[in-house]
N, C-alpha and C. Protein backbone atom coordinates (compact mmCIF):
# COMPACT_ATOMS: atom_id res chain seq x y z
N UNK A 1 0.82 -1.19 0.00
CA UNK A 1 0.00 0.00 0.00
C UNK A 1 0.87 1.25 0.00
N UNK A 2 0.22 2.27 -0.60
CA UNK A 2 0.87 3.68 -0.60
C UNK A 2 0.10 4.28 -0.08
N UNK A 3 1.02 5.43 0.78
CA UNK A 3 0.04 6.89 1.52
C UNK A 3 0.38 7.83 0.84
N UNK A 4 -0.65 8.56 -0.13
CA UNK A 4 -0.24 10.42 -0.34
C UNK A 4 -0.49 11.08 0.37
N UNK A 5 0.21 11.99 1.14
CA UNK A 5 0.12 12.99 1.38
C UNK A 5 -0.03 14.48 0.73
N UNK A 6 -0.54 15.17 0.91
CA UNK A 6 -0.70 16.82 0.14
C UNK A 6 -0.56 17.85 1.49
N UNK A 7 0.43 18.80 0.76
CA UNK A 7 0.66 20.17 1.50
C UNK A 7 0.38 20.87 0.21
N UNK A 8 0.30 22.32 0.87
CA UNK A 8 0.28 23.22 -0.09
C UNK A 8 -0.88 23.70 -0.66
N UNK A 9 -1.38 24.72 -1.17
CA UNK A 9 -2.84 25.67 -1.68
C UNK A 9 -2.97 26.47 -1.30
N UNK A 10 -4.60 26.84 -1.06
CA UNK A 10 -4.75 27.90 0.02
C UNK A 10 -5.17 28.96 -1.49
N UNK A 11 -5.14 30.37 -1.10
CA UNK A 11 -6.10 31.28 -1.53
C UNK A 11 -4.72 32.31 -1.90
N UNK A 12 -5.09 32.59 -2.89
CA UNK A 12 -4.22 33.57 -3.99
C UNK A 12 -4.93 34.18 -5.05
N UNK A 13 -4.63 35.45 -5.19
CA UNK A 13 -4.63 36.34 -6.18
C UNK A 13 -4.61 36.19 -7.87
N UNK A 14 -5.93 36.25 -8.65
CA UNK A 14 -5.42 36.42 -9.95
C UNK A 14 -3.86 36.43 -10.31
N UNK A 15 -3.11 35.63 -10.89
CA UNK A 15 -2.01 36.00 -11.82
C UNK A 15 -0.57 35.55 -10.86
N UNK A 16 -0.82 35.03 -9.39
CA UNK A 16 -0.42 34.68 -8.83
C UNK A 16 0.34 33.18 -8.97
N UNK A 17 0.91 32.84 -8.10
CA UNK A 17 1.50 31.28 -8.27
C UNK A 17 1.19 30.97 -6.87
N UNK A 18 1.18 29.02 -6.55
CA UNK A 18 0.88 28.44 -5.67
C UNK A 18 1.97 27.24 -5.82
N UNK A 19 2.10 26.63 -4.80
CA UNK A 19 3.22 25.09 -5.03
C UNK A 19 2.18 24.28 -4.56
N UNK A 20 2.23 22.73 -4.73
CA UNK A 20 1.56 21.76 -4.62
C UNK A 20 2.36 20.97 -4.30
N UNK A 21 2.54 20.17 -3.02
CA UNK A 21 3.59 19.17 -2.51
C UNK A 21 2.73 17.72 -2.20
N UNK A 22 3.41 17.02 -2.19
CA UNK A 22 3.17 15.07 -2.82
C UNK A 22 4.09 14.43 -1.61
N UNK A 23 4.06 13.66 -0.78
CA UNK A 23 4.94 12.61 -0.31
C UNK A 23 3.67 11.28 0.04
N UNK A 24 4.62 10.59 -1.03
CA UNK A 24 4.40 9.58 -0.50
C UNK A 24 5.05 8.00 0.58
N UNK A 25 4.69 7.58 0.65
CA UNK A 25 5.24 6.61 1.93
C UNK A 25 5.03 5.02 1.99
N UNK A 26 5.24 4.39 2.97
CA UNK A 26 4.47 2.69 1.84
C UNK A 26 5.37 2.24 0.74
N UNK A 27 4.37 1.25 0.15
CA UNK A 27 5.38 0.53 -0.71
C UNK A 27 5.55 1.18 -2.15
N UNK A 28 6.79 2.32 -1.71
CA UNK A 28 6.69 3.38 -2.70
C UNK A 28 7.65 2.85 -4.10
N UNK A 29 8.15 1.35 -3.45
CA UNK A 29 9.18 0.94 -4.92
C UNK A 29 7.91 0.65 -5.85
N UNK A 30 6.77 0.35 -5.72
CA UNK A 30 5.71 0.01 -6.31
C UNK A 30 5.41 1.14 -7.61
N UNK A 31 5.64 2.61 -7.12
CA UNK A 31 4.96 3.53 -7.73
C UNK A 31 5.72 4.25 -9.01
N UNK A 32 5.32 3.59 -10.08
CA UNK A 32 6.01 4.67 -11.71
C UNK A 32 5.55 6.05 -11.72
N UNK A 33 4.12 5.64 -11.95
CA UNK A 33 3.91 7.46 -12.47
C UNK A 33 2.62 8.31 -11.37
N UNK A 34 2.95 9.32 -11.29
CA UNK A 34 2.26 10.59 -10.41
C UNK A 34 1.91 11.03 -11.48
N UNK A 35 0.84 11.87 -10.65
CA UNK A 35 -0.39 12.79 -11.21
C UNK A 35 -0.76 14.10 -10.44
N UNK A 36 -1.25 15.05 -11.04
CA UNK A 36 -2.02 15.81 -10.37
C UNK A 36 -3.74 15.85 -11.01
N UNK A 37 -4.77 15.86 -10.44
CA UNK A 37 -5.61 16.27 -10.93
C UNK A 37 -6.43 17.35 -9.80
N UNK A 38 -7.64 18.28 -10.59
CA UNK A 38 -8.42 19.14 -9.84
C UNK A 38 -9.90 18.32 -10.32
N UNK A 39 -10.71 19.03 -9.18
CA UNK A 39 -12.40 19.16 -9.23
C UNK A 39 -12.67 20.36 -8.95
N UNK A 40 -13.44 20.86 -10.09
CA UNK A 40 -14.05 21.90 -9.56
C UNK A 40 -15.82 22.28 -9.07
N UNK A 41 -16.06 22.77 -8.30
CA UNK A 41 -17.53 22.43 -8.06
C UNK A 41 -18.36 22.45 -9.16
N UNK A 42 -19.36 21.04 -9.31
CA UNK A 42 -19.85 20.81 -10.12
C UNK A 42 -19.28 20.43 -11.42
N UNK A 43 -18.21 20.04 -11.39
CA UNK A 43 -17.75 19.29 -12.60
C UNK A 43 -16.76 18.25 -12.29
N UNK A 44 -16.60 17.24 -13.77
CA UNK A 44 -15.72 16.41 -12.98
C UNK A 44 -13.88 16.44 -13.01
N UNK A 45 -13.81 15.72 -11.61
CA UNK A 45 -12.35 15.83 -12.08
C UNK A 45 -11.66 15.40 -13.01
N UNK A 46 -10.27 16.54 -13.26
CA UNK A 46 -9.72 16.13 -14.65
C UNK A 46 -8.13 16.01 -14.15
N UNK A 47 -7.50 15.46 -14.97
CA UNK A 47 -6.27 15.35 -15.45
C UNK A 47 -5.66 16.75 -15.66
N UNK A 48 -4.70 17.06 -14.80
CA UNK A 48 -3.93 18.47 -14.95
C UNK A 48 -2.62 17.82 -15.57
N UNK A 49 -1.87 17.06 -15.03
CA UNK A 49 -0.29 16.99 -15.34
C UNK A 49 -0.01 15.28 -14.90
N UNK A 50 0.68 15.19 -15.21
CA UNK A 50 1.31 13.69 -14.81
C UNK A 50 3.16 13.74 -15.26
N UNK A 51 3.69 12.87 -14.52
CA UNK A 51 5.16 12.54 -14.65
C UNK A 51 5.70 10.97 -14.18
N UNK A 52 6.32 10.55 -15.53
CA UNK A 52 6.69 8.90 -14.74
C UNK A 52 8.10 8.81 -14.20
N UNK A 53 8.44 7.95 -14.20
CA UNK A 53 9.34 7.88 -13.27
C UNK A 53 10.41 8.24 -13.58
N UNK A 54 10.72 8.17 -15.24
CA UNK A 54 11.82 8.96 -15.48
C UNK A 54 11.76 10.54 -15.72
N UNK A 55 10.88 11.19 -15.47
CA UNK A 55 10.35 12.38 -14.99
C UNK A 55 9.98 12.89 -16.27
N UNK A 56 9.29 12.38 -17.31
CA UNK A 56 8.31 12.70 -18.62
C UNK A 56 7.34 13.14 -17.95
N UNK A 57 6.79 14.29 -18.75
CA UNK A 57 5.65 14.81 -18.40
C UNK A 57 4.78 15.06 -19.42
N UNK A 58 3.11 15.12 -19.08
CA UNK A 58 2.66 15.44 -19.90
C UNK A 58 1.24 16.68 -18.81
N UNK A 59 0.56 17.83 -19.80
CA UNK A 59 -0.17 18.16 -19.24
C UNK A 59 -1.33 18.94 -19.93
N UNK A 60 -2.37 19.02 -19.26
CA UNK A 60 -3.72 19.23 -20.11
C UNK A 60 -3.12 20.61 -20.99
N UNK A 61 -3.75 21.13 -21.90
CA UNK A 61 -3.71 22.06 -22.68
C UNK A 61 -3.71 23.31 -21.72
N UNK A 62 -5.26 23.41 -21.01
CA UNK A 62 -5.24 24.66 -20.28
C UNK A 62 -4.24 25.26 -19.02
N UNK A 63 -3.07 23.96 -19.22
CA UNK A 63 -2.09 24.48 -17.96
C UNK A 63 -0.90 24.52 -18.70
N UNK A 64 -1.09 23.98 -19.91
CA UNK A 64 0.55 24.47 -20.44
C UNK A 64 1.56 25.45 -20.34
N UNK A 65 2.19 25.66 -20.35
CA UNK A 65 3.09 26.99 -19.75
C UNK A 65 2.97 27.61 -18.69
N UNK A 66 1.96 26.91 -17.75
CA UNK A 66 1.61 27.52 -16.78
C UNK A 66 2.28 27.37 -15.54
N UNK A 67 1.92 25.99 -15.53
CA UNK A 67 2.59 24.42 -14.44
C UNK A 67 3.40 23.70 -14.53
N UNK A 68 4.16 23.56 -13.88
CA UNK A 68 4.93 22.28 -14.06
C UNK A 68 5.38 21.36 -12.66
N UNK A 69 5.31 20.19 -13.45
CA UNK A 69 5.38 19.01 -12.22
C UNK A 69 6.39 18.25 -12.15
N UNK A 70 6.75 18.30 -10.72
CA UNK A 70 8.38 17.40 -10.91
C UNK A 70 8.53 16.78 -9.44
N UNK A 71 8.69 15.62 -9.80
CA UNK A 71 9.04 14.83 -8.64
C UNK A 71 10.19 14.37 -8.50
N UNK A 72 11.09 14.19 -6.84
CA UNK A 72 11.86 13.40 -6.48
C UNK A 72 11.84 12.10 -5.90
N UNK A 73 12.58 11.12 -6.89
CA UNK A 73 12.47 9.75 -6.53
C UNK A 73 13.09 9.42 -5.23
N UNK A 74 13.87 10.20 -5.23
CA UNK A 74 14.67 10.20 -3.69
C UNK A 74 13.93 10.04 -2.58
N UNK A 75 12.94 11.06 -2.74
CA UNK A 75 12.62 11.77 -1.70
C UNK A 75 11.17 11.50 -1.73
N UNK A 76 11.06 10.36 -2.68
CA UNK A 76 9.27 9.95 -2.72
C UNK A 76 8.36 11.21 -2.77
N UNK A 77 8.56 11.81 -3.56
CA UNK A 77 7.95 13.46 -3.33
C UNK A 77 7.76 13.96 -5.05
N UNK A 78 6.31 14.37 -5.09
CA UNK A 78 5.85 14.97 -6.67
C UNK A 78 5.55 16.82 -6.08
N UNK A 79 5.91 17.51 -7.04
CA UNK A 79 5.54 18.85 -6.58
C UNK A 79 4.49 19.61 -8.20
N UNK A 80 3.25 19.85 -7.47
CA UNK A 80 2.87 20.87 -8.83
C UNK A 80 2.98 22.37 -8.62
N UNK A 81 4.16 23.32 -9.41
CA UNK A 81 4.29 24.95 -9.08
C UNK A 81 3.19 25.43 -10.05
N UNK A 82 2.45 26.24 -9.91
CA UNK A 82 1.67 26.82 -10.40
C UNK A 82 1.44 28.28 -10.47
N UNK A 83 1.94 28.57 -11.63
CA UNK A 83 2.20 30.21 -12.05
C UNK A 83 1.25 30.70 -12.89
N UNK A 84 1.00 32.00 -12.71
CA UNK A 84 -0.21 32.97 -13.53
C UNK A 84 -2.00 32.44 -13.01
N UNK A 85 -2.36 31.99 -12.07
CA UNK A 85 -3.58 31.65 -11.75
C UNK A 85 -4.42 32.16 -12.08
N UNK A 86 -5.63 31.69 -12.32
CA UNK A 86 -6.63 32.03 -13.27
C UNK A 86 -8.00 31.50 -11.81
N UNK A 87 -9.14 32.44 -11.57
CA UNK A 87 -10.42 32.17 -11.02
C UNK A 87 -10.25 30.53 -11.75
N UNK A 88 -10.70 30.32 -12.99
CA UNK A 88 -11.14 28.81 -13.64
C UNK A 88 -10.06 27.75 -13.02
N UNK A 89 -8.57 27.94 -12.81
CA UNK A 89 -7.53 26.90 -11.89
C UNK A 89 -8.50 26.45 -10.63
N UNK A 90 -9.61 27.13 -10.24
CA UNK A 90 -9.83 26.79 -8.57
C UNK A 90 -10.30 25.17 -8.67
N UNK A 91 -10.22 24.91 -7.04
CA UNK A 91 -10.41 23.69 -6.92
C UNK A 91 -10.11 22.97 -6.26
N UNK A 92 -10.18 21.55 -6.40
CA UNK A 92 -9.75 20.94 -5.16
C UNK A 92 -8.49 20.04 -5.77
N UNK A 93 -7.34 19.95 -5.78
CA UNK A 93 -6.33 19.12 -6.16
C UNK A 93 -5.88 18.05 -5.31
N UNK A 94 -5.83 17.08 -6.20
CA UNK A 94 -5.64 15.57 -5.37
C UNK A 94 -3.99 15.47 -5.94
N UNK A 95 -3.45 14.58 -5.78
CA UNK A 95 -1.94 13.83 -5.78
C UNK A 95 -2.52 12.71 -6.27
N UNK A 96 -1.90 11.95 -7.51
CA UNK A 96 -2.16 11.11 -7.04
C UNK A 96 -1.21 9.93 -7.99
N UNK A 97 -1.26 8.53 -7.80
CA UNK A 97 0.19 7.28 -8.27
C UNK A 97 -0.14 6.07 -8.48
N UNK A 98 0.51 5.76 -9.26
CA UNK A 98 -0.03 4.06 -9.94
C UNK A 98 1.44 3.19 -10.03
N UNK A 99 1.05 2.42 -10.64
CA UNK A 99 1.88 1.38 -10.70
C UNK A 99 2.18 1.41 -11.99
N UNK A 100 1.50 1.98 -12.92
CA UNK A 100 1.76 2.34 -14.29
C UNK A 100 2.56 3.72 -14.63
N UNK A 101 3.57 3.61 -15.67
CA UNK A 101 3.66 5.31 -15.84
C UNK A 101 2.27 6.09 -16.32
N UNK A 102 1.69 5.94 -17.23
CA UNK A 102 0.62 7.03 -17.32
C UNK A 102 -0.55 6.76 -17.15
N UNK A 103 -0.59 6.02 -15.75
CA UNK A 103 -1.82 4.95 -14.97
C UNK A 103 -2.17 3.73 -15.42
N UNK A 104 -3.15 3.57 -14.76
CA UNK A 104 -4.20 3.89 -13.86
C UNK A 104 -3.70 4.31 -12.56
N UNK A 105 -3.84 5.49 -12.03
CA UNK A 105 -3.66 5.46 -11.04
C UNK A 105 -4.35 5.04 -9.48
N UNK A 106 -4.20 4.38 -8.76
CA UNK A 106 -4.53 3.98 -7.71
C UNK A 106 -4.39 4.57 -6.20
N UNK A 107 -3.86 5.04 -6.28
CA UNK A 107 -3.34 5.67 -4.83
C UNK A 107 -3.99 7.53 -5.12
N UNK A 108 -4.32 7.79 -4.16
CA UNK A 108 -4.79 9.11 -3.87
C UNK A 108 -4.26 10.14 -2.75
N UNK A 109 -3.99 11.21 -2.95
CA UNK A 109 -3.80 12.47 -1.65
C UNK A 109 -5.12 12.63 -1.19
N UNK A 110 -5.28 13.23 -0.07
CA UNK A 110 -6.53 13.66 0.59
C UNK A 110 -7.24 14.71 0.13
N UNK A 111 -6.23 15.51 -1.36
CA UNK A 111 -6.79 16.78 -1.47
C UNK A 111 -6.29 17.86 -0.71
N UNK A 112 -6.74 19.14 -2.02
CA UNK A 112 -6.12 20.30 -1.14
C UNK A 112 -6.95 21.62 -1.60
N UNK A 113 -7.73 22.31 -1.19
CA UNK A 113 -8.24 23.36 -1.90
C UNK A 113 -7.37 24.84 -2.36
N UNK A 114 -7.79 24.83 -4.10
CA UNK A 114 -7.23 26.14 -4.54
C UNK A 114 -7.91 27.08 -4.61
N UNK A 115 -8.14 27.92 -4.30
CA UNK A 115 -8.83 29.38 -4.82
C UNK A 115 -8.41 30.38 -4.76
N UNK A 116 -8.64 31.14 -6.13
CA UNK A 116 -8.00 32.18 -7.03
C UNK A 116 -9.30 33.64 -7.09
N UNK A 117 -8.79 34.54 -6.43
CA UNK A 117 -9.35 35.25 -6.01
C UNK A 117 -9.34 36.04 -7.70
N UNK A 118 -10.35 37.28 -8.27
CA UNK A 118 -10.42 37.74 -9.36
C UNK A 118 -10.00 39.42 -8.99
């Protein structure tokens, strides 16, 4: 089994940046590829970014140049930085890791709420 953990969010300013922190714990030789995804109220959650283990990334359109995600294998730890925030970024962001590089992922963070003030 794996534990995610999530630090990081909280409430920021239009145009602003936020960090998003990942540790996980458990049977972390298990885990290729991390994820980030959001929910936003009333819709469903999506796919923001992902990175496997050799630290490839890929990420939705609407965060391109925006975000970027990078994890240490060392340190069992995925981070999403998030620059230029937009009201539409808000949400709730999960962590989350599979056993696959670009899933399924299985393992989940508890979540973290974003909101982007206008």
């Amino acid at each position: 089994q794996v534990q995610l953990v999530q630090s990081g969010g909280g409430l920021v300013q239009a145009g602003g940046s936020l960090r998003l922190s990942c540790a996980a714990s458990g049977s972390t030789f298990s885990i290729n590829g991390m994820a980030w995804y959001r929910q936003a109220p009333g819709k469903q959650r999506e796919l923001v970014a992902r990175i496997t283990r050799l630290g490839i990334t890929s990420y939705a359109d609407s965060v391109k140049g925006r975000f970027t995600i990078s994890r240490d294998g060392a340190k069992n730890t995925a981070a999403l930085q998030m620059n230029s925030l937009t009201p539409e970024d808000a949400g709730v962001y999960y962590c989350a890791a599979g056993v696959g590089d670009w899933g399924p992922y299985i393992y989940w963070g508890q979540g973290t709420q974003v909101t982007v003030s206008s």
